[in-house]
N, C-alpha and C. Protein backbone atom coordinates (compact mmCIF):
# COMPACT_ATOMS: atom_id res chain seq x y z
N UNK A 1 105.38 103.13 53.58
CA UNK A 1 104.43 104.03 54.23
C UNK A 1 105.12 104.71 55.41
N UNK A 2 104.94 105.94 55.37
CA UNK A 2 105.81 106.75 56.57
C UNK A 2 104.87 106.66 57.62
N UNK A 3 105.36 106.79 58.79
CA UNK A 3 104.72 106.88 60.09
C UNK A 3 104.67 108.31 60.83
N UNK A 4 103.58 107.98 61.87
CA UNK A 4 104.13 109.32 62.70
C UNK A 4 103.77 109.49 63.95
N UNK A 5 104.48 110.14 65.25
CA UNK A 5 104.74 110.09 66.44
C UNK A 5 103.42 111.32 66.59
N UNK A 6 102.77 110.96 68.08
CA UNK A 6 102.12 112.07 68.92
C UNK A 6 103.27 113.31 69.25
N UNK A 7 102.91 114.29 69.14
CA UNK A 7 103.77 115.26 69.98
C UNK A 7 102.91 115.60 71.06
N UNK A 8 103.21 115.46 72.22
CA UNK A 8 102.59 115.81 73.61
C UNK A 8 102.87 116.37 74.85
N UNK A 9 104.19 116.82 75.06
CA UNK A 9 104.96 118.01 75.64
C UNK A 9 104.72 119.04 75.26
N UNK A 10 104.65 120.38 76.50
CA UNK A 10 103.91 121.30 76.04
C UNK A 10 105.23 122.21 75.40
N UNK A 11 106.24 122.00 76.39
CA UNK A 11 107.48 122.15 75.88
C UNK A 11 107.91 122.62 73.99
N UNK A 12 107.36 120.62 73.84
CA UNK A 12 107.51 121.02 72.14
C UNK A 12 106.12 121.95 71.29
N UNK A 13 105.03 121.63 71.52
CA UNK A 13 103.98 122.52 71.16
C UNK A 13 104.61 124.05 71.23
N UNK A 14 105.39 124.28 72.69
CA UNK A 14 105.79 126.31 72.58
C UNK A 14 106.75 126.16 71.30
N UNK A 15 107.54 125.38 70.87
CA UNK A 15 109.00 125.33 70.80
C UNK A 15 108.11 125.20 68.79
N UNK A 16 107.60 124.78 68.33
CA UNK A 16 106.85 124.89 66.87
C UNK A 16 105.64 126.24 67.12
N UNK A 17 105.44 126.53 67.99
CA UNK A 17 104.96 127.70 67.78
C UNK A 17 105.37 128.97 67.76
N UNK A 18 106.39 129.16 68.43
CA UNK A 18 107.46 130.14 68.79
C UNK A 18 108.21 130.09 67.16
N UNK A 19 108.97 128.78 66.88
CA UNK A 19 110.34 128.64 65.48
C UNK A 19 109.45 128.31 64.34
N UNK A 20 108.20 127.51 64.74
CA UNK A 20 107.46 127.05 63.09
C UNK A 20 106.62 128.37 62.34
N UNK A 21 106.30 127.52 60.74
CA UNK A 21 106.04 129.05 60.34
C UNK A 21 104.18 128.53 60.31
N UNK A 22 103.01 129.16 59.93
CA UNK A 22 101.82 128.97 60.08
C UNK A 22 101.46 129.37 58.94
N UNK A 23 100.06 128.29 58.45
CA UNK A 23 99.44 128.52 57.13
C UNK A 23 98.21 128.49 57.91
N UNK A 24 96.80 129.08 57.33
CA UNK A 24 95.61 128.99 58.05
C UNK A 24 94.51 128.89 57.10
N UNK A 25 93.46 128.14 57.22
CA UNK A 25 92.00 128.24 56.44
C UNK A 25 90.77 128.09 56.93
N UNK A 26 89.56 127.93 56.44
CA UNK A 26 88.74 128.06 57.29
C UNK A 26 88.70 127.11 58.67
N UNK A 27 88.70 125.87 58.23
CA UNK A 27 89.13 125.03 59.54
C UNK A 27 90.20 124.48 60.32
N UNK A 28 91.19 124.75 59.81
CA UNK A 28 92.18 124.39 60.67
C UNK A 28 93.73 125.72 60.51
N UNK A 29 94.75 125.36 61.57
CA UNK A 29 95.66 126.05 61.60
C UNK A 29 96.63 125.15 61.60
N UNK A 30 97.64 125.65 60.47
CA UNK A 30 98.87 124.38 61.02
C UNK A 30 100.26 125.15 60.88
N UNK A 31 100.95 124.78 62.21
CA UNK A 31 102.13 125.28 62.68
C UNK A 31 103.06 123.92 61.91
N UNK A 32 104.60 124.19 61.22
CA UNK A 32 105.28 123.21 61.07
C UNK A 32 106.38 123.86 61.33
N UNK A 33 107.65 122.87 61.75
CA UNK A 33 109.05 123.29 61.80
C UNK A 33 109.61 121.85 61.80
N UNK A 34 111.02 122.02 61.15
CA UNK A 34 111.66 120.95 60.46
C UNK A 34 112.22 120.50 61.98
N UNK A 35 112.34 118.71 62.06
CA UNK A 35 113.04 118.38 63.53
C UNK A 35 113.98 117.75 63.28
N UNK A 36 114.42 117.25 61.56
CA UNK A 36 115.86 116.72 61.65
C UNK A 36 115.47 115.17 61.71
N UNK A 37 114.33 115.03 61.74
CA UNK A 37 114.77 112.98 61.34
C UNK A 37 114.02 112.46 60.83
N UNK A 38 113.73 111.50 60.65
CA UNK A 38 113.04 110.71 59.26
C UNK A 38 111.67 110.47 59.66
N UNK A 39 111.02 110.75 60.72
CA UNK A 39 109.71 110.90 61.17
C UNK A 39 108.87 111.83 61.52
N UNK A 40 107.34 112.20 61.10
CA UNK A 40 106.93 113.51 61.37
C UNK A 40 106.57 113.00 62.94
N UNK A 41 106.40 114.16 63.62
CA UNK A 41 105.57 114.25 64.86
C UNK A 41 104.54 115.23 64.78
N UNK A 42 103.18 114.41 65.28
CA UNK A 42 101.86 115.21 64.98
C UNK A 42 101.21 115.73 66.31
N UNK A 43 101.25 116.85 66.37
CA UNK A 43 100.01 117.53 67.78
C UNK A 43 98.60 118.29 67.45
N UNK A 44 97.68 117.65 67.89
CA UNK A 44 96.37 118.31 67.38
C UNK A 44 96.34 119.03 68.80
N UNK A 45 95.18 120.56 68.97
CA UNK A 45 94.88 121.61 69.51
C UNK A 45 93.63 121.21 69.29
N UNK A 46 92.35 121.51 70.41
CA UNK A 46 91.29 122.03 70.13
C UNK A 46 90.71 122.90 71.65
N UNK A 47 90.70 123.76 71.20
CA UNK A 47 90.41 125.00 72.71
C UNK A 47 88.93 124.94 73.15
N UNK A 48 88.56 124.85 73.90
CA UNK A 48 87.27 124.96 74.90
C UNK A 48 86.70 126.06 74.02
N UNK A 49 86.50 126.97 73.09
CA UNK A 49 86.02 128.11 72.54
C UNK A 49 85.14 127.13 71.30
N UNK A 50 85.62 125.87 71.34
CA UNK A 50 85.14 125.05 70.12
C UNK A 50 83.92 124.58 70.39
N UNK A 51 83.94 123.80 71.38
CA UNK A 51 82.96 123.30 72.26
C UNK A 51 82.61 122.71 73.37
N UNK A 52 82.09 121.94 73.79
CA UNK A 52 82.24 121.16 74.71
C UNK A 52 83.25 119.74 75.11
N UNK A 53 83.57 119.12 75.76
CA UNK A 53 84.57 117.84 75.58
C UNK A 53 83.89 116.81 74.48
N UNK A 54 82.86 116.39 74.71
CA UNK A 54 82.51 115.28 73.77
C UNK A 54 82.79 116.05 71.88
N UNK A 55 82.49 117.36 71.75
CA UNK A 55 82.90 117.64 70.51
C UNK A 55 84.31 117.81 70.44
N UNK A 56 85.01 118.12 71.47
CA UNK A 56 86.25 118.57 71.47
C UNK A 56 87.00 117.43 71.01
N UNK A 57 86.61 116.19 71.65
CA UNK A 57 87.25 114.72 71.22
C UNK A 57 86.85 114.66 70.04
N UNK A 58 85.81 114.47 69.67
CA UNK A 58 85.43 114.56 68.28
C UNK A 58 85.96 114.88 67.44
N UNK A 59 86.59 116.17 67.05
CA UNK A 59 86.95 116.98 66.42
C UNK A 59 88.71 116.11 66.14
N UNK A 60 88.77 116.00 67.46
CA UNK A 60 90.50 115.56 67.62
C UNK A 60 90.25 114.10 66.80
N UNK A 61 89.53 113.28 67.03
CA UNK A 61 89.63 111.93 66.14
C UNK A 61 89.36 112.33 64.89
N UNK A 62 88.57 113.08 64.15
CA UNK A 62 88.75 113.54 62.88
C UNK A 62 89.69 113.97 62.18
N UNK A 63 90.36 114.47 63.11
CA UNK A 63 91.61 115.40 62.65
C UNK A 63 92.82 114.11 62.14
N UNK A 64 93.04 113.21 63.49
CA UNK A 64 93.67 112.45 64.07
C UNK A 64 93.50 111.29 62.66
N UNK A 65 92.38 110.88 62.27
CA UNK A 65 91.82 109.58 61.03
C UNK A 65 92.67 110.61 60.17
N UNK A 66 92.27 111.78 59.55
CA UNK A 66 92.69 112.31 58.33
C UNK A 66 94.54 112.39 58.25
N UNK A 67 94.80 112.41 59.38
CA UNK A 67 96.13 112.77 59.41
C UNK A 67 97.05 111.02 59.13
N UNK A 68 95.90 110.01 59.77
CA UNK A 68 96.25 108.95 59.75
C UNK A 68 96.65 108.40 58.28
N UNK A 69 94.99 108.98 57.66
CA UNK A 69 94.75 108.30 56.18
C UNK A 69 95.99 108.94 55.14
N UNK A 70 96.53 110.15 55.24
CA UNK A 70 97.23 110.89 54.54
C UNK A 70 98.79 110.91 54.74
N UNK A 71 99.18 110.47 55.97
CA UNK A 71 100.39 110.35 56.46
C UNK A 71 101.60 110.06 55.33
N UNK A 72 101.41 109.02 54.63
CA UNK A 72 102.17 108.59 53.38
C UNK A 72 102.48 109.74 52.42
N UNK A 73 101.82 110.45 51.96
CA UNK A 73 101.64 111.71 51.54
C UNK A 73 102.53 112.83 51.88
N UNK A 74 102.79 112.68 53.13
CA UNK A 74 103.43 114.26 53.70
C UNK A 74 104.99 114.11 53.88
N UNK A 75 105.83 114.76 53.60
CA UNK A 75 107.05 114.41 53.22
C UNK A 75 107.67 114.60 55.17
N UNK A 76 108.74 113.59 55.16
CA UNK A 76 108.93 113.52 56.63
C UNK A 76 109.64 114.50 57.32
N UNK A 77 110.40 114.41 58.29
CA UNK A 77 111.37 115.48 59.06
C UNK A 77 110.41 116.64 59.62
N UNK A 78 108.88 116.72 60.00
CA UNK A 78 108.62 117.70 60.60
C UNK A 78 107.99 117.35 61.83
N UNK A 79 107.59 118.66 62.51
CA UNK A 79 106.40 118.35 63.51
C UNK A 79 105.50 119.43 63.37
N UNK A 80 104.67 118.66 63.57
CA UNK A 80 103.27 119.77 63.27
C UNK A 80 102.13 119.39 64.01
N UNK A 81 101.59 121.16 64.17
CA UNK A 81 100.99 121.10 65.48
C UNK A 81 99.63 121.77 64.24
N UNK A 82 98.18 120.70 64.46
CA UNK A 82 96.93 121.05 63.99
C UNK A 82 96.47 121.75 65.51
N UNK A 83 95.61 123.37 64.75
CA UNK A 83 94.45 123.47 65.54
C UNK A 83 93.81 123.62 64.82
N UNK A 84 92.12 123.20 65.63
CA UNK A 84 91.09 122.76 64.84
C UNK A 84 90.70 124.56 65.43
N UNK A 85 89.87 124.65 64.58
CA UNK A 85 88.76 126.35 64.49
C UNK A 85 87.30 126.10 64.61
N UNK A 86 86.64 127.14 65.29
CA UNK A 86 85.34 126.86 65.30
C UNK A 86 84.35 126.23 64.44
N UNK A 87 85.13 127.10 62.75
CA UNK A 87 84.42 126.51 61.93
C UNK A 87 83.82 125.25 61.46
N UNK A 88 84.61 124.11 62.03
CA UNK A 88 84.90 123.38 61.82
C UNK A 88 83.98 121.97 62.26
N UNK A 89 83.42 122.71 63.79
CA UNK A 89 82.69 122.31 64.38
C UNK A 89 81.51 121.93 63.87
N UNK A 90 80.65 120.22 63.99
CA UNK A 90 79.31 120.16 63.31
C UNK A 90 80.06 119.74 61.98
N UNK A 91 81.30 119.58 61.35
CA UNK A 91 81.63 119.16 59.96
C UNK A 91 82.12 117.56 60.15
N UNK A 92 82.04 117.32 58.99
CA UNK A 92 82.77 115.64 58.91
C UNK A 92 83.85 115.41 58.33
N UNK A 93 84.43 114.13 58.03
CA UNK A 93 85.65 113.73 57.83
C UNK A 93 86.24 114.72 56.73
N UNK A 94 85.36 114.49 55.61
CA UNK A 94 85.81 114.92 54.69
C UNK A 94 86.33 116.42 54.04
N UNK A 95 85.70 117.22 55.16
CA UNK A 95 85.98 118.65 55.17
C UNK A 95 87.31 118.48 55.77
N UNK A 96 87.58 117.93 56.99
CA UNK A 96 88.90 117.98 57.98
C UNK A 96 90.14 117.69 56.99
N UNK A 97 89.64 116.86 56.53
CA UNK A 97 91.11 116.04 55.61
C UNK A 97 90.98 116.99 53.87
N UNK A 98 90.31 117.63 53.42
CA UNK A 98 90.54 118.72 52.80
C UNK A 98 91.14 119.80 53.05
N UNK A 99 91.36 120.14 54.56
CA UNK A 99 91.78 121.39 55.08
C UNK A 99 92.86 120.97 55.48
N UNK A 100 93.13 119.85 55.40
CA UNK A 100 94.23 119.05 56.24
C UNK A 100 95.31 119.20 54.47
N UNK A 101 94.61 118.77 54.02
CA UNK A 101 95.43 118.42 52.44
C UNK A 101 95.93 120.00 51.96
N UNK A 102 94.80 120.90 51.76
CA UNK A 102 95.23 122.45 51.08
C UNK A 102 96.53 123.21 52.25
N UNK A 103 96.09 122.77 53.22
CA UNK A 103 97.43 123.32 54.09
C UNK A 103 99.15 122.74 53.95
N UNK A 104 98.87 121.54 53.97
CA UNK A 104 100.14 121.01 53.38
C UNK A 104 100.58 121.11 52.07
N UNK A 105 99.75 121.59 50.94
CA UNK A 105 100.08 121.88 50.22
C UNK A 105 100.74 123.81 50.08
N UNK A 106 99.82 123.93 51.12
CA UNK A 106 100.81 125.67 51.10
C UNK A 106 101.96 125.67 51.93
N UNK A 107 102.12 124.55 52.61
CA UNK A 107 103.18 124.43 53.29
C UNK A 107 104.08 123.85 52.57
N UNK A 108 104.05 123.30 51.21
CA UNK A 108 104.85 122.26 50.56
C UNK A 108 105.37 121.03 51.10
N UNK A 109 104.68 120.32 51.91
CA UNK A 109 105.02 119.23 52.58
C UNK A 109 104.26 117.81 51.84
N UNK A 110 103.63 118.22 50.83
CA UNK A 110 102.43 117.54 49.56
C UNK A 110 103.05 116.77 48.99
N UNK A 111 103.84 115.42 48.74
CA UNK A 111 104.19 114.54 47.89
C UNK A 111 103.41 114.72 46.69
């Protein structure tokens, strides 16, 4: 089972947004760029335009479980930065980790 690191420097967040390339759908956005080692590093986004803090956390532990449950799945060496979208807001697990899945698959990162 592969693992995977928080990314939490804002540093690296500019540095995959600036060099990574972006796939987008209704609920989420995902930035990836290759980092060269045998572990992904994961950064979730959710902007004050979403909602308030208690949804804002919300949103981030959803994101955060799906990314957990699927991790094995996603082929390693990247970092990737989720933002969550308005849409998204008011949805449950199972939408997140669908949007979570069709993106990595346009990204080819899909075991």
């Amino acid at each position: 089972m592969s693992r995977y690191e928080a990314l939490k420097k804002n540093r690296d967040f500019k540095e995959v947004y600036n060099k990574g390339k972006s796939y987008a759908n209704k609920y989420l956005v995902m930035y990836i760029l290759e980092n060269r080692t045998d572990i992904n590093r994961v950064g979730i986004s959710v902007s004050k335009k979403v909602g308030n803090s208690i949804v804002r956390h919300r949103l981030t532990r959803i994101i955060r479980e799906s990314v957990r449950l699927n991790c094995e799945n996603i082929v390693t060496g990247y970092d990737i930065v989720i933002i969550a979208r308005v849409n998204l807001k008011g949805k449950g697990y199972t939408e997140a980790a669908n949007a979570l899945i069709h993106l990595c698959k346009l990204h080819h990162i899909l075991r």
